[in-house]
Every structure is written in C-alpha cells, then in structure tokens.
PDB file of N, CA and C in Angstrom:
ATOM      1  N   UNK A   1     -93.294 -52.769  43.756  1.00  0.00           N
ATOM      2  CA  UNK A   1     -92.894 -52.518  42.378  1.00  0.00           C
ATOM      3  C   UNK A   1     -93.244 -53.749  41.542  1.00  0.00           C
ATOM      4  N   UNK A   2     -93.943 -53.412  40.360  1.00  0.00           N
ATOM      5  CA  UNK A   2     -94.075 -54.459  39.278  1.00  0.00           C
ATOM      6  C   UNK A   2     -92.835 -55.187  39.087  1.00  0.00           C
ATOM      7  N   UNK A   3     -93.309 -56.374  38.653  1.00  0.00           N
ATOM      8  CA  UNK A   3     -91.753 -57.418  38.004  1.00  0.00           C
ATOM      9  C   UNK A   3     -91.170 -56.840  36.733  1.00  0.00           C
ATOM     10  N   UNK A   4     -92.442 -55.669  35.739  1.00  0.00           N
ATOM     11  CA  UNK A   4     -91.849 -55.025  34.588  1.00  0.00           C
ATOM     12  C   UNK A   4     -91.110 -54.054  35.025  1.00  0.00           C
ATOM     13  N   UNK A   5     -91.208 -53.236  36.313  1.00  0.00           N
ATOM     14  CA  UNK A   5     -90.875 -52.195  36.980  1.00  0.00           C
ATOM     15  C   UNK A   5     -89.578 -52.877  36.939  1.00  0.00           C
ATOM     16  N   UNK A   6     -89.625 -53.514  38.103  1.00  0.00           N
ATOM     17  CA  UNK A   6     -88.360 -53.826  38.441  1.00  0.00           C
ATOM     18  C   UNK A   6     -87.474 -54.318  37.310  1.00  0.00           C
ATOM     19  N   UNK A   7     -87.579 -54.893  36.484  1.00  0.00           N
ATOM     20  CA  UNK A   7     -86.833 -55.706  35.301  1.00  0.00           C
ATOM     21  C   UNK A   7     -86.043 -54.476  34.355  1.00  0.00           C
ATOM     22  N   UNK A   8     -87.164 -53.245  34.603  1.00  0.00           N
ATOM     23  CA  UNK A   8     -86.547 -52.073  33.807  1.00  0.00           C
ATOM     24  C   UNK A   8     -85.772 -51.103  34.374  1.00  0.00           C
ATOM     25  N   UNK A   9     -85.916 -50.992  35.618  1.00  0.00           N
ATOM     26  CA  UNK A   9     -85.091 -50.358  36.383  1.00  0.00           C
ATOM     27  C   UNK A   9     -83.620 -50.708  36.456  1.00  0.00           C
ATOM     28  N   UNK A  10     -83.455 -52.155  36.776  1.00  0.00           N
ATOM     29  CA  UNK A  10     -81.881 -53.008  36.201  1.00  0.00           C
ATOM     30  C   UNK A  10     -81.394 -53.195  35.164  1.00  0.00           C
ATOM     31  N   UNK A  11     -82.884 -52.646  34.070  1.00  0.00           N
ATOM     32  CA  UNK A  11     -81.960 -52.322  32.473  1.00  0.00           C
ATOM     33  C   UNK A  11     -80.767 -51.780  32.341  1.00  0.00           C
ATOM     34  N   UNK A  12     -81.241 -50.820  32.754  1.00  0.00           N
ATOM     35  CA  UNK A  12     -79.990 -49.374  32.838  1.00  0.00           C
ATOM     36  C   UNK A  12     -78.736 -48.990  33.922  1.00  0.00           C
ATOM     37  N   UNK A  13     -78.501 -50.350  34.203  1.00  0.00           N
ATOM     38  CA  UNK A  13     -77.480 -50.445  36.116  1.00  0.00           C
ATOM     39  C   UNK A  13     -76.492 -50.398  34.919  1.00  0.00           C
ATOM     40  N   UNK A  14     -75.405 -49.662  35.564  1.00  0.00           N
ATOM     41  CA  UNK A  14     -73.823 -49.882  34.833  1.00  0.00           C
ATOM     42  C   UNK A  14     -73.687 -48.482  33.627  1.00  0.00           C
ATOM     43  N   UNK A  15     -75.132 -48.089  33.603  1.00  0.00           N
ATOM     44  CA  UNK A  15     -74.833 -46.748  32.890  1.00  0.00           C
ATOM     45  C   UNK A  15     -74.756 -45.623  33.650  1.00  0.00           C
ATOM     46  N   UNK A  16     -73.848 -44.555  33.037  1.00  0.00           N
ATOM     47  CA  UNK A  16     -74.088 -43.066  33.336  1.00  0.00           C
ATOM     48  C   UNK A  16     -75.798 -42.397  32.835  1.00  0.00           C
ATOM     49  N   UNK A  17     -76.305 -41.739  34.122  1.00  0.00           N
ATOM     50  CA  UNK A  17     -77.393 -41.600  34.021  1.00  0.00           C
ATOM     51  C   UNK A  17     -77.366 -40.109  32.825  1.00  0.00           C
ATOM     52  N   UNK A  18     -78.720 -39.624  32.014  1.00  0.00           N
ATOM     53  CA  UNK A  18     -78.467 -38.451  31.550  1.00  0.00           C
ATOM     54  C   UNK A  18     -79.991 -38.188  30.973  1.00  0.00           C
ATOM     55  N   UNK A  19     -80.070 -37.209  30.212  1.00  0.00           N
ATOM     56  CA  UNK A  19     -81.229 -36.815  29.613  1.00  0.00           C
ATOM     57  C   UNK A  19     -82.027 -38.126  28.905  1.00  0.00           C
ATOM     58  N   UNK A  20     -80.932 -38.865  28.048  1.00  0.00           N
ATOM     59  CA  UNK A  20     -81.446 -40.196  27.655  1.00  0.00           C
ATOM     60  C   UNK A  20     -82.290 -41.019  28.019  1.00  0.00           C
ATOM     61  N   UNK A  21     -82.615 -41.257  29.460  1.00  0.00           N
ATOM     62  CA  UNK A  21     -83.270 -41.787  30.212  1.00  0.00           C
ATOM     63  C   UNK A  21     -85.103 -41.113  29.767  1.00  0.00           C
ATOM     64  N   UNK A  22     -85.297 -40.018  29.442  1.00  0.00           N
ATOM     65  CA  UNK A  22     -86.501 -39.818  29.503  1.00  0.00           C
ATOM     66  C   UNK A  22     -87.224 -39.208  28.077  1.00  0.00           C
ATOM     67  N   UNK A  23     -85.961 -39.416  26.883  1.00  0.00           N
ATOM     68  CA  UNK A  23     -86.261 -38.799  25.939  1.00  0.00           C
ATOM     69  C   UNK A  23     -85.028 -39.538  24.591  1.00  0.00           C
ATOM     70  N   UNK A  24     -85.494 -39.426  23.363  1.00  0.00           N
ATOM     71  CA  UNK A  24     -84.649 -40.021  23.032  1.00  0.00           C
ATOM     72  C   UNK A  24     -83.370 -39.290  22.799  1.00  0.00           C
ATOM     73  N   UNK A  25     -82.299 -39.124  23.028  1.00  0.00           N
ATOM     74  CA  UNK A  25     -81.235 -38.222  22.837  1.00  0.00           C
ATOM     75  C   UNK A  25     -79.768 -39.512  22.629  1.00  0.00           C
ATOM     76  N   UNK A  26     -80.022 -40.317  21.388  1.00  0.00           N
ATOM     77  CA  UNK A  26     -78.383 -40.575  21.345  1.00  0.00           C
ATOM     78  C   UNK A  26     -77.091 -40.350  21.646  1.00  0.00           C
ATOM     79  N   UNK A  27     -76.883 -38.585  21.296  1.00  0.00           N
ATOM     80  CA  UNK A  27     -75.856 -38.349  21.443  1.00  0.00           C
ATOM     81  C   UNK A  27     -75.721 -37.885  22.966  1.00  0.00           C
ATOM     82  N   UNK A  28     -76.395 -38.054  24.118  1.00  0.00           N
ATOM     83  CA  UNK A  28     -76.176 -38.122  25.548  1.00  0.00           C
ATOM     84  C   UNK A  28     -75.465 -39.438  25.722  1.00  0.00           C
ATOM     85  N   UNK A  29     -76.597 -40.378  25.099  1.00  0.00           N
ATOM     86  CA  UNK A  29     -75.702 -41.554  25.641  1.00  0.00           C
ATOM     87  C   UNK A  29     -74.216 -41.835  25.811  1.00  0.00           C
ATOM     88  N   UNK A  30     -73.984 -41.666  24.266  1.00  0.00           N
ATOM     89  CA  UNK A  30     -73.060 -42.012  23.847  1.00  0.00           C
ATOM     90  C   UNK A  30     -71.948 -41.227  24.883  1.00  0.00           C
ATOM     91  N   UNK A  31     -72.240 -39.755  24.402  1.00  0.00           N
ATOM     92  CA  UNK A  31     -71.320 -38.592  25.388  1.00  0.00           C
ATOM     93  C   UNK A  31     -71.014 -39.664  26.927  1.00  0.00           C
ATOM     94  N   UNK A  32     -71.800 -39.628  27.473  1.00  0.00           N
ATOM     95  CA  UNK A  32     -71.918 -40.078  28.986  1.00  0.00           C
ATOM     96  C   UNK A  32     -71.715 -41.703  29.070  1.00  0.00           C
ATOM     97  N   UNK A  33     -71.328 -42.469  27.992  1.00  0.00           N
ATOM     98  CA  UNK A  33     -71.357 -44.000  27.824  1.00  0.00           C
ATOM     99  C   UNK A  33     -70.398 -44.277  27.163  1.00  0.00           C
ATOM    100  N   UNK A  34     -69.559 -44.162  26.647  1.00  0.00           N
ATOM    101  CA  UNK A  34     -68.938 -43.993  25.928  1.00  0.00           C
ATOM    102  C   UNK A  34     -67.359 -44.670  26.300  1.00  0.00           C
ATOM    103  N   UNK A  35     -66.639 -45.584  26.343  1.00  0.00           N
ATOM    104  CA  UNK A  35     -65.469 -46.249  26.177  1.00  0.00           C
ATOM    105  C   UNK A  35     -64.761 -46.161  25.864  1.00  0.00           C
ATOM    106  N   UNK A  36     -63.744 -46.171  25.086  1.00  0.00           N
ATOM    107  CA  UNK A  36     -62.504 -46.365  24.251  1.00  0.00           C
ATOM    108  C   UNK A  36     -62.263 -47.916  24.311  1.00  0.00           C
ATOM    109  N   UNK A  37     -62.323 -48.633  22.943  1.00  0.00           N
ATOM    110  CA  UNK A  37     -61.548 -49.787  23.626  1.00  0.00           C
ATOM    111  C   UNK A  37     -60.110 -50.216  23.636  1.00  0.00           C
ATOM    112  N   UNK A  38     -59.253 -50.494  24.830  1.00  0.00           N
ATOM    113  CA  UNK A  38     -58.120 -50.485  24.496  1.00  0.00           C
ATOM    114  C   UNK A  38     -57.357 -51.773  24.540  1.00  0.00           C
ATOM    115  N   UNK A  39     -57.729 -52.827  23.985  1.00  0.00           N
ATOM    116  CA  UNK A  39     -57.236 -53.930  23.845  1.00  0.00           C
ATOM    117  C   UNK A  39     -56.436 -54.141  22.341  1.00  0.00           C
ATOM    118  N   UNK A  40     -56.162 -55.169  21.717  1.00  0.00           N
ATOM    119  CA  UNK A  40     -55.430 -55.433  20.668  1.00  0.00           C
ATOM    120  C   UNK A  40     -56.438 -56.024  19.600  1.00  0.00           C
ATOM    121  N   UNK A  41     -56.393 -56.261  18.415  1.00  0.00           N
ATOM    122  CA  UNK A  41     -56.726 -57.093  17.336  1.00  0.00           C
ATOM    123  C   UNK A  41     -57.050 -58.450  17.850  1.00  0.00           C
ATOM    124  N   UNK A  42     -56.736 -58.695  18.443  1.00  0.00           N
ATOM    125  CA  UNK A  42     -57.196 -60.369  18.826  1.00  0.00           C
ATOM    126  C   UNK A  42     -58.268 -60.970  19.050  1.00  0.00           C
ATOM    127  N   UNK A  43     -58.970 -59.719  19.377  1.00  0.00           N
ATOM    128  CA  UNK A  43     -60.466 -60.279  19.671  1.00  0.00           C
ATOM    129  C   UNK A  43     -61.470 -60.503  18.112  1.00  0.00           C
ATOM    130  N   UNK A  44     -60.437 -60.259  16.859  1.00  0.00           N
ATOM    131  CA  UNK A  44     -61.128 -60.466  15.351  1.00  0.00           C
ATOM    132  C   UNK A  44     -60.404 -62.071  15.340  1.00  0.00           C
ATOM    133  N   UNK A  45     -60.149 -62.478  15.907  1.00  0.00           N
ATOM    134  CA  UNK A  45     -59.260 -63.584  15.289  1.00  0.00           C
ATOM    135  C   UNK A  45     -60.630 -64.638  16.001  1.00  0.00           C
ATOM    136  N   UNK A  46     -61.279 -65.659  14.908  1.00  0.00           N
ATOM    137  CA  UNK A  46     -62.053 -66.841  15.240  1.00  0.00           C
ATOM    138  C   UNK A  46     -61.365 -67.836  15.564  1.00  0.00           C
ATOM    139  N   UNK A  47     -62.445 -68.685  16.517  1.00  0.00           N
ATOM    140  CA  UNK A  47     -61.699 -69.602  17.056  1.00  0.00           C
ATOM    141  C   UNK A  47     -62.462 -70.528  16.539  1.00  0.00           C
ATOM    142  N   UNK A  48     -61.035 -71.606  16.067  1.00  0.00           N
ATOM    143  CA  UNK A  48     -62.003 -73.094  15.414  1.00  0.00           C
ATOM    144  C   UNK A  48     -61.747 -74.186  16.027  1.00  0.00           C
TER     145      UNK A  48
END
C-alpha cells in the first residue's frame, strides 16, 4: 500500500462507516457521526 494509501485509510479510523465514504452525502455523516455534547459551559471560558 502507498504511504497516500495508507495515510487515507487512517483518515477515517474512529468513524461510523456509511455511504459518505464514496460519495458526497453530508447528511450520512452527520446521521452516523453524530454526538451530543454533554459537558457544561466551561469549555467557553478562556484561559489567561
């Protein structure tokens, strides 16, 4: 496997696989990628 091969193949580790992969379809991603985040406000607060 190419080093581009390979480099692109580990693009996509940690995702749910879907139509996305071979076409452009946003709303797969998202559907199949998709989070909630459930933490607090704190992560807006800068640190100086």
């Amino acid at each position: 496997m190419s080093e581009l091969n390979e480099k692109l193949a580990t693009a996509w580790e940690g995702f749910t696989k879907g139509d996305w992969q071979n076409e452009v379809n946003v709303r797969d991603f998202i559907q199949k990628n998709y989070t909630p985040y459930e933490g607090d406000e704190s992560f807006l607060a800068g640190r100086y």
